[in-house]
Protein backbone atom coordinates (compact mmCIF):
# COMPACT_ATOMS: atom_id res chain seq x y z
CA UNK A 1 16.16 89.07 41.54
CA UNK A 2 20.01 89.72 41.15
CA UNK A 3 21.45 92.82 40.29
CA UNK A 4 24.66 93.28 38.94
CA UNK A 5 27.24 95.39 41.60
CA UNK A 6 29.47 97.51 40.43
CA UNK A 7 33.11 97.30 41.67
CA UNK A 8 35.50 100.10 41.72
CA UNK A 9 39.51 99.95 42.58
CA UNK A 10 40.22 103.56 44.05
CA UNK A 11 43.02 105.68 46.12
CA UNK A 12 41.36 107.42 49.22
CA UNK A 13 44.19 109.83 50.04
CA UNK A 14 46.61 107.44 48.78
CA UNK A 15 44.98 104.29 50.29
CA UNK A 16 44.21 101.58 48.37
CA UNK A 17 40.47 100.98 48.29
CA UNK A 18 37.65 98.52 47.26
CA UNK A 19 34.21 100.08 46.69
CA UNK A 20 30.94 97.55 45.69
CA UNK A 21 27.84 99.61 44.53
CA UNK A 22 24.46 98.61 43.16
CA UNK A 23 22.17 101.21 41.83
CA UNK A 24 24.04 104.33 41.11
CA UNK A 25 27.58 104.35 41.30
CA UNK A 26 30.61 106.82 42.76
CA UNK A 27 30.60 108.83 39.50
CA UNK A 28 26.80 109.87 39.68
CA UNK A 29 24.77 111.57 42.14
CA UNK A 30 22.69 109.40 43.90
CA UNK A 31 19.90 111.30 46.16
CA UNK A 32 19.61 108.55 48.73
CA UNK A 33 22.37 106.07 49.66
CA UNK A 34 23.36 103.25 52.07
CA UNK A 35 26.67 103.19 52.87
CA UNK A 36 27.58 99.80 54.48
CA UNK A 37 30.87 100.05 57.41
CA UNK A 38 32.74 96.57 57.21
CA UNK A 39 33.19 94.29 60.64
CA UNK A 40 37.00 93.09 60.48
CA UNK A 41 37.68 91.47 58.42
CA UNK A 42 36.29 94.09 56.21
CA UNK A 43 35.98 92.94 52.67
CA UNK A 44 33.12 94.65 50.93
CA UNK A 45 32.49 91.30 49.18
CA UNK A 46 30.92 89.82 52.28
CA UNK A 47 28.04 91.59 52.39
CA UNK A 48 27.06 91.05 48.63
CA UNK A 49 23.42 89.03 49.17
CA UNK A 50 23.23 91.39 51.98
CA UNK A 51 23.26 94.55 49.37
CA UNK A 52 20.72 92.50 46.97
CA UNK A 53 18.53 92.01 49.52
CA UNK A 54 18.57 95.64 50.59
CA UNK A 55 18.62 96.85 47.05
CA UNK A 56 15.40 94.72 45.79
CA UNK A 57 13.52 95.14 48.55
CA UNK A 58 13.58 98.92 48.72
CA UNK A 59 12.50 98.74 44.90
CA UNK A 60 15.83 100.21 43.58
CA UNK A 61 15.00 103.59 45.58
CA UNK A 62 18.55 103.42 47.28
CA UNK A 63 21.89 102.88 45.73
CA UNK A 64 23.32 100.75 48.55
CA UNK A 65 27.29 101.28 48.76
CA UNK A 66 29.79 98.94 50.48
CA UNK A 67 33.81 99.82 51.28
CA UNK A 68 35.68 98.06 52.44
CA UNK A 69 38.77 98.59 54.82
CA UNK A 70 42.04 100.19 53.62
CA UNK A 71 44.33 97.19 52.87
CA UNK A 72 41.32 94.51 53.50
CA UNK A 73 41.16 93.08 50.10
CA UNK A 74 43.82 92.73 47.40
CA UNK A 75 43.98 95.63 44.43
CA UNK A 76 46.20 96.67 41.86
CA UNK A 77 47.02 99.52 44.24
CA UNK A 78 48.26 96.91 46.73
CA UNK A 79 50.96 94.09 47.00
CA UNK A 80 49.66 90.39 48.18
CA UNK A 81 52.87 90.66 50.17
CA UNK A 82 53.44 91.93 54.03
CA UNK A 83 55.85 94.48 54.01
CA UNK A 84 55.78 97.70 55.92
CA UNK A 85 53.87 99.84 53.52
CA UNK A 86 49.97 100.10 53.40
CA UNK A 87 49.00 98.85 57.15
CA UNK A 88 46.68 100.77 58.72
CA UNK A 89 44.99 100.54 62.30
CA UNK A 90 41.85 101.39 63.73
CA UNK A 91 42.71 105.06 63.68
CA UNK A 92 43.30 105.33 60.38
CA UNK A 93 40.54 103.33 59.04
CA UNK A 94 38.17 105.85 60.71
CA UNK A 95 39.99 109.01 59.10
CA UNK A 96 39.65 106.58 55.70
CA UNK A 97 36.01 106.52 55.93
CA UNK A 98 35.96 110.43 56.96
CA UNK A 99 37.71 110.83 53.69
CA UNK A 100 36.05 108.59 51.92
CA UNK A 101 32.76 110.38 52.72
CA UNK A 102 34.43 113.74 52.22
CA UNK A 103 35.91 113.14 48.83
CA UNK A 104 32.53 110.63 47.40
CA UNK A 105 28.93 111.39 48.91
CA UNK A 106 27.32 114.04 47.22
CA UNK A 107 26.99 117.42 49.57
CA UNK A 108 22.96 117.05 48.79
CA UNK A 109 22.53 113.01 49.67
CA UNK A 110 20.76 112.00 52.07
CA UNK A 111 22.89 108.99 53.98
CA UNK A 112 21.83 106.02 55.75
CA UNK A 113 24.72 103.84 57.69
CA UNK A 114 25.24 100.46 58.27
CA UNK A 115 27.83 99.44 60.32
CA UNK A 116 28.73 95.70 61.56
CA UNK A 117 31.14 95.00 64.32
CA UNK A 118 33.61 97.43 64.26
CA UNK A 119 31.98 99.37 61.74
CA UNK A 120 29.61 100.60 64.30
CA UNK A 121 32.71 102.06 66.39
CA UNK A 122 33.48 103.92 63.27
CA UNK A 123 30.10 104.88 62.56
CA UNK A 124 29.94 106.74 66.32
CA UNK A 125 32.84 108.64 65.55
CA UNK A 126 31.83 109.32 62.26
CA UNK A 127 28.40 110.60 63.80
CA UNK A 128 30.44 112.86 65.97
CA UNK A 129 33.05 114.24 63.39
CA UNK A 130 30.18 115.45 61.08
CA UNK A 131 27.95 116.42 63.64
CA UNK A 132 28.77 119.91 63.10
CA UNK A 133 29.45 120.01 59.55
CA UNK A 134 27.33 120.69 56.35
CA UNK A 135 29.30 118.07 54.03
CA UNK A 136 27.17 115.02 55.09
CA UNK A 137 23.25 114.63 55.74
CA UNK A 138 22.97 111.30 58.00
CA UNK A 139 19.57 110.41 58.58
CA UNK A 140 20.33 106.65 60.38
CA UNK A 141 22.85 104.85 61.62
CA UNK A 142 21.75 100.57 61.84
CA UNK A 143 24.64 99.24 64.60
CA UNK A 144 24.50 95.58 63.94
CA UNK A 145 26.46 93.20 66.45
CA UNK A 146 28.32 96.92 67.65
CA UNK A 147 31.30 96.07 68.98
CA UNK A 148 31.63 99.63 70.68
CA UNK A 149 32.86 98.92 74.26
CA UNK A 150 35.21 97.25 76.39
CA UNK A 151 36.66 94.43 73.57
CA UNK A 152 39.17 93.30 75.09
CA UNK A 153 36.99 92.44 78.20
CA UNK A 154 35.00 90.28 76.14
CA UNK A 155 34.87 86.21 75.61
CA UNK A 156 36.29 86.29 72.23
CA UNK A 157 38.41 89.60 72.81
CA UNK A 158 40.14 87.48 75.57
CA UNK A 159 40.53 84.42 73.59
CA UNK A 160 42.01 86.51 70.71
CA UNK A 161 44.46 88.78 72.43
CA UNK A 162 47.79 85.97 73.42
CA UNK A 163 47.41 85.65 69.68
CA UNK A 164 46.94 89.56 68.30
CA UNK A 165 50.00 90.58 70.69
CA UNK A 166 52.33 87.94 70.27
CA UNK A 167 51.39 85.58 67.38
CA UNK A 168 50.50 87.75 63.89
CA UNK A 169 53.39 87.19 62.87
CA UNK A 170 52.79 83.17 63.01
CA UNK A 171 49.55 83.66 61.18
CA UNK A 172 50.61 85.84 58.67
CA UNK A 173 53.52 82.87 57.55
CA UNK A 174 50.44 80.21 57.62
CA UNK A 175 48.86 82.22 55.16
CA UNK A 176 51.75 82.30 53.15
CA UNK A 177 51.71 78.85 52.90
CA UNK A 178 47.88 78.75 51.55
CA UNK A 179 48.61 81.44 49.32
CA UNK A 180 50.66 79.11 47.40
CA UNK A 181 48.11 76.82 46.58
CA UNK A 182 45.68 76.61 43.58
CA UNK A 183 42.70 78.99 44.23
CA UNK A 184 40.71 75.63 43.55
CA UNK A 185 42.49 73.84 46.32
CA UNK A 186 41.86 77.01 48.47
CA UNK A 187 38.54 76.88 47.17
CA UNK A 188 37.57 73.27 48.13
CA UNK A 189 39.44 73.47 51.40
CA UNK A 190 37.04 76.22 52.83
CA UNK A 191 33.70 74.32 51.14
CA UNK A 192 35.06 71.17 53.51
CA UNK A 193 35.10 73.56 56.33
CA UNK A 194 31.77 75.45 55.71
CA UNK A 195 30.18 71.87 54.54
CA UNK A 196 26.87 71.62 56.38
CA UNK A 197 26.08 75.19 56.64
CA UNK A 198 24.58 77.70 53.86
CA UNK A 199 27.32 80.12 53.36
CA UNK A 200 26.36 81.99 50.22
CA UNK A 201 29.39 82.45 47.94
CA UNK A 202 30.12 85.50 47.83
CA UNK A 203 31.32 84.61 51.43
CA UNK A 204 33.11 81.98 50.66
CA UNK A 205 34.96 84.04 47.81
CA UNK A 206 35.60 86.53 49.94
CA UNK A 207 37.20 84.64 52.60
CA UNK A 208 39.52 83.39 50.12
CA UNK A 209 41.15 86.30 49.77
CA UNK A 210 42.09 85.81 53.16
CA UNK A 211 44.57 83.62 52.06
CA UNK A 212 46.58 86.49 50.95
CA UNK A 213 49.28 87.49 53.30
CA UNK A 214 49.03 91.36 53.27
CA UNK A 215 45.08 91.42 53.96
CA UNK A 216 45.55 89.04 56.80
CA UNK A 217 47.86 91.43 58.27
CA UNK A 218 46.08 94.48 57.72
CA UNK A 219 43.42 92.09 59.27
CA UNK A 220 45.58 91.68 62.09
CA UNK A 221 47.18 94.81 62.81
CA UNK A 222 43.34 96.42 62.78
CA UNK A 223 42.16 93.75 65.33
CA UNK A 224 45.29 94.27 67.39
CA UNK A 225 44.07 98.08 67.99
CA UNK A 226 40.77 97.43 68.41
CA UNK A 227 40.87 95.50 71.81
CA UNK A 228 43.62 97.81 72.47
CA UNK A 229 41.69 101.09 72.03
CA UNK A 230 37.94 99.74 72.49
CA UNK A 231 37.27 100.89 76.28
CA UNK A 232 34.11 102.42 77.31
CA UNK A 233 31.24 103.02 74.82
CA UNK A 234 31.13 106.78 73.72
CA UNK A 235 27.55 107.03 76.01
CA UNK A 236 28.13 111.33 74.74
CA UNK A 237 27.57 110.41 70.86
CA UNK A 238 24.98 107.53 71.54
CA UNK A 239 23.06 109.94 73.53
CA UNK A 240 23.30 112.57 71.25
CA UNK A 241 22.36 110.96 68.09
CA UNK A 242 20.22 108.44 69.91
CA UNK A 243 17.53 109.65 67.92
CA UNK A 244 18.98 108.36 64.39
CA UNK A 245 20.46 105.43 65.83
CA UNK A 246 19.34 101.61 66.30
CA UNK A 247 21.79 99.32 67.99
CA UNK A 248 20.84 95.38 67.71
CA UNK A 249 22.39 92.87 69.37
CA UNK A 250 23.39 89.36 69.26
CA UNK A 251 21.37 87.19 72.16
CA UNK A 252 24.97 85.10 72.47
CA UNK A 253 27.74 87.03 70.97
CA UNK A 254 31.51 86.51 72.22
CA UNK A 255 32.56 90.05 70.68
CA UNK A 256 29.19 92.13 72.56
CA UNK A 257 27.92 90.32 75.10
CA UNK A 258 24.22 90.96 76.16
CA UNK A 259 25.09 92.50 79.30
CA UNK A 260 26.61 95.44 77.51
CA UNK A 261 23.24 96.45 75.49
CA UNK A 262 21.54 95.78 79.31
CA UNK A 263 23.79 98.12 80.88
CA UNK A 264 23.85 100.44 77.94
CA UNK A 265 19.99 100.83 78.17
CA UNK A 266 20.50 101.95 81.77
CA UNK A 267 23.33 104.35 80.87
CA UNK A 268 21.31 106.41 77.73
CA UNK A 269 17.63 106.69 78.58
CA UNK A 270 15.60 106.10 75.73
CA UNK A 271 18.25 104.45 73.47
CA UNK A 272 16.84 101.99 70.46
CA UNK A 273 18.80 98.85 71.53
CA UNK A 274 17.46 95.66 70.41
CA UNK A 275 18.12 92.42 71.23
CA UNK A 276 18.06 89.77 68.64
CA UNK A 277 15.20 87.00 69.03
CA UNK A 278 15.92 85.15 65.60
CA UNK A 279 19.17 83.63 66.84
CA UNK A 280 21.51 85.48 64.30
CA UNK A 281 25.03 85.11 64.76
CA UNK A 282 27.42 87.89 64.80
CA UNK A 283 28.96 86.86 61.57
CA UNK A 284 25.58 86.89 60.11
CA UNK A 285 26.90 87.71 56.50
CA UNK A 286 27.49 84.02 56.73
CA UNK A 287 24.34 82.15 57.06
CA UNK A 288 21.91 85.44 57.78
CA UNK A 289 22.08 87.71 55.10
CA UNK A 290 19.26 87.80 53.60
CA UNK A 291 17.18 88.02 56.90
CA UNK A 292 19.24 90.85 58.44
CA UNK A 293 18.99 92.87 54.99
CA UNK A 294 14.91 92.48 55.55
CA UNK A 295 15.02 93.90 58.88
CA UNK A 296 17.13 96.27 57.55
CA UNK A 297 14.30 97.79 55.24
CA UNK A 298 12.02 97.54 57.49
CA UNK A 299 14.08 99.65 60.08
CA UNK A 300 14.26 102.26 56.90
CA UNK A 301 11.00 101.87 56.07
CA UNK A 302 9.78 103.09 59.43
């Protein structure tokens, strides 16, 4: 069964924001919510089969919440231009979902996190800012794919970083040149390059807004920060909160290799880190959606 999602175009402290929701929304009161953390890029939109899943499984008794990034998606807070305005790293992403939580969840919620990627980064420090604070009940944190250590180190962090230090710039004026075309030619061009595989399309939707030059360098500027400022995993807040937390991770991933959950299992005694035996990939919202949402609610279930 589908259920429709709610969208809402909002200011978090002045930053232009994209919130999906399915069950109740940001102006009610929801007593148990799912608040889903973005990889980068970190358009809300991705992860819309993944809500439905979620949502219908759990028999509605969630309202399952998605945000995406500051800047990630294009709305009518927010040029589809670059310009020097609105860009914000990994820094201020985190103190966006701080605020976010601050300024949205109800003080008598009780919150379940799901973060992907970088989301899980955020989700640690997240974990550690309202450790000692009243405003937020967080009952799990799901780390999917966590991309919480030593990026830069990594296959794909190497591959990335000529390109994230030097290059933006190059990428941001090819997306220029997309942006001008028809949505329909956009449209077709990125069903010829998913042809063969079943991306769902809300996927495929979202990665057309891509195309539009101020995400991609909001995309950009984020990842740039990330492999500069992702060193060692915060071992303090995973051991702390290693009772609320699940880490899974990807059997070949370029962005967390397998090593890191080995050595991470040596480091924190007793930590929940799984390794994935279903060969998901760590863009999963792609082809794995509805599979990862199931062991989601089982995870919750338990």
């Amino acid at each position: 069964m589908t259920f429709k999602v709610g969208r809402h175009e909002i200011l978090i402290r002045g930053q232009p924001t994209e919130v999906l929701s399915l069950g109740q929304s940001l102006n009610e009161s929801p007593e148990n919510i799912i608040l889903i953390i973005p990889g980068n890029p970190g358009l809300a939109s991705f992860y819309i089969d993944f809500m439905q899943t979620i949502y219908s499984s759990l028999k509605e008794t969630h309202s399952i919440w998605a945000i995406s990034h500051a800047g990630h998606c294009h709305t009518s807070h927010i040029s589809a231009w670059p310009d020097s305005n609105n860009v914000y790293n990994l820094e201020e992403q985190i103190n966006h979902k701080i605020a976010f939580i601050q300024d949205h969840i109800p003080q008598q919620a009780k919150v379940t996190l799901i973060g992907h990627s970088i989301g899980c980064q955020i989700i640690l420090r997240l974990l550690q800012y309202f450790d000692s604070k009243s405003e937020v009940t967080i009952v799990k944190s799901f780390l999917l794919f966590p991309t919480v250590e030593r990026l830069r180190n990594t296959p794909n962090g190497q591959r990335f970083w000529p390109m994230l230090c030097y290059l933006r710039w190059l990428v941001i004026f090819l997306t220029a040149c997309l942006y001008v075309l028809p949505v329909k030619v956009r449209e077709k061009m990125l069903l010829w390059f998913f042809k063969g595989r079943q991306v769902p399309d809300c996927s495929i939707q979202a990665t057309i807004q891509l195309f539009q030059p101020k995400v991609m360098q909001n995309v950009l500027w984020m990842a740039y920060h990330e492999l500069l400022q992702v060193h060692e995993a915060d071992t303090e807040a995973i051991d702390k909160h290693k009772d609320k937390i699940v880490l899974y991770y990807g059997a070949m991933d370029g962005w967390c290799p397998r090593i890191y959950r080995d050595e991470l299992k040596l480091k924190v005694e007793g930590v929940n880190a799984i390794l994935c035996e279903d060969g998901y990939q760590h863009a999963f919202v792609l082809e794995y959606s509805e599979p990862m949402g199931q062991k989601i609610v089982e995870w919750v279930r338990s």
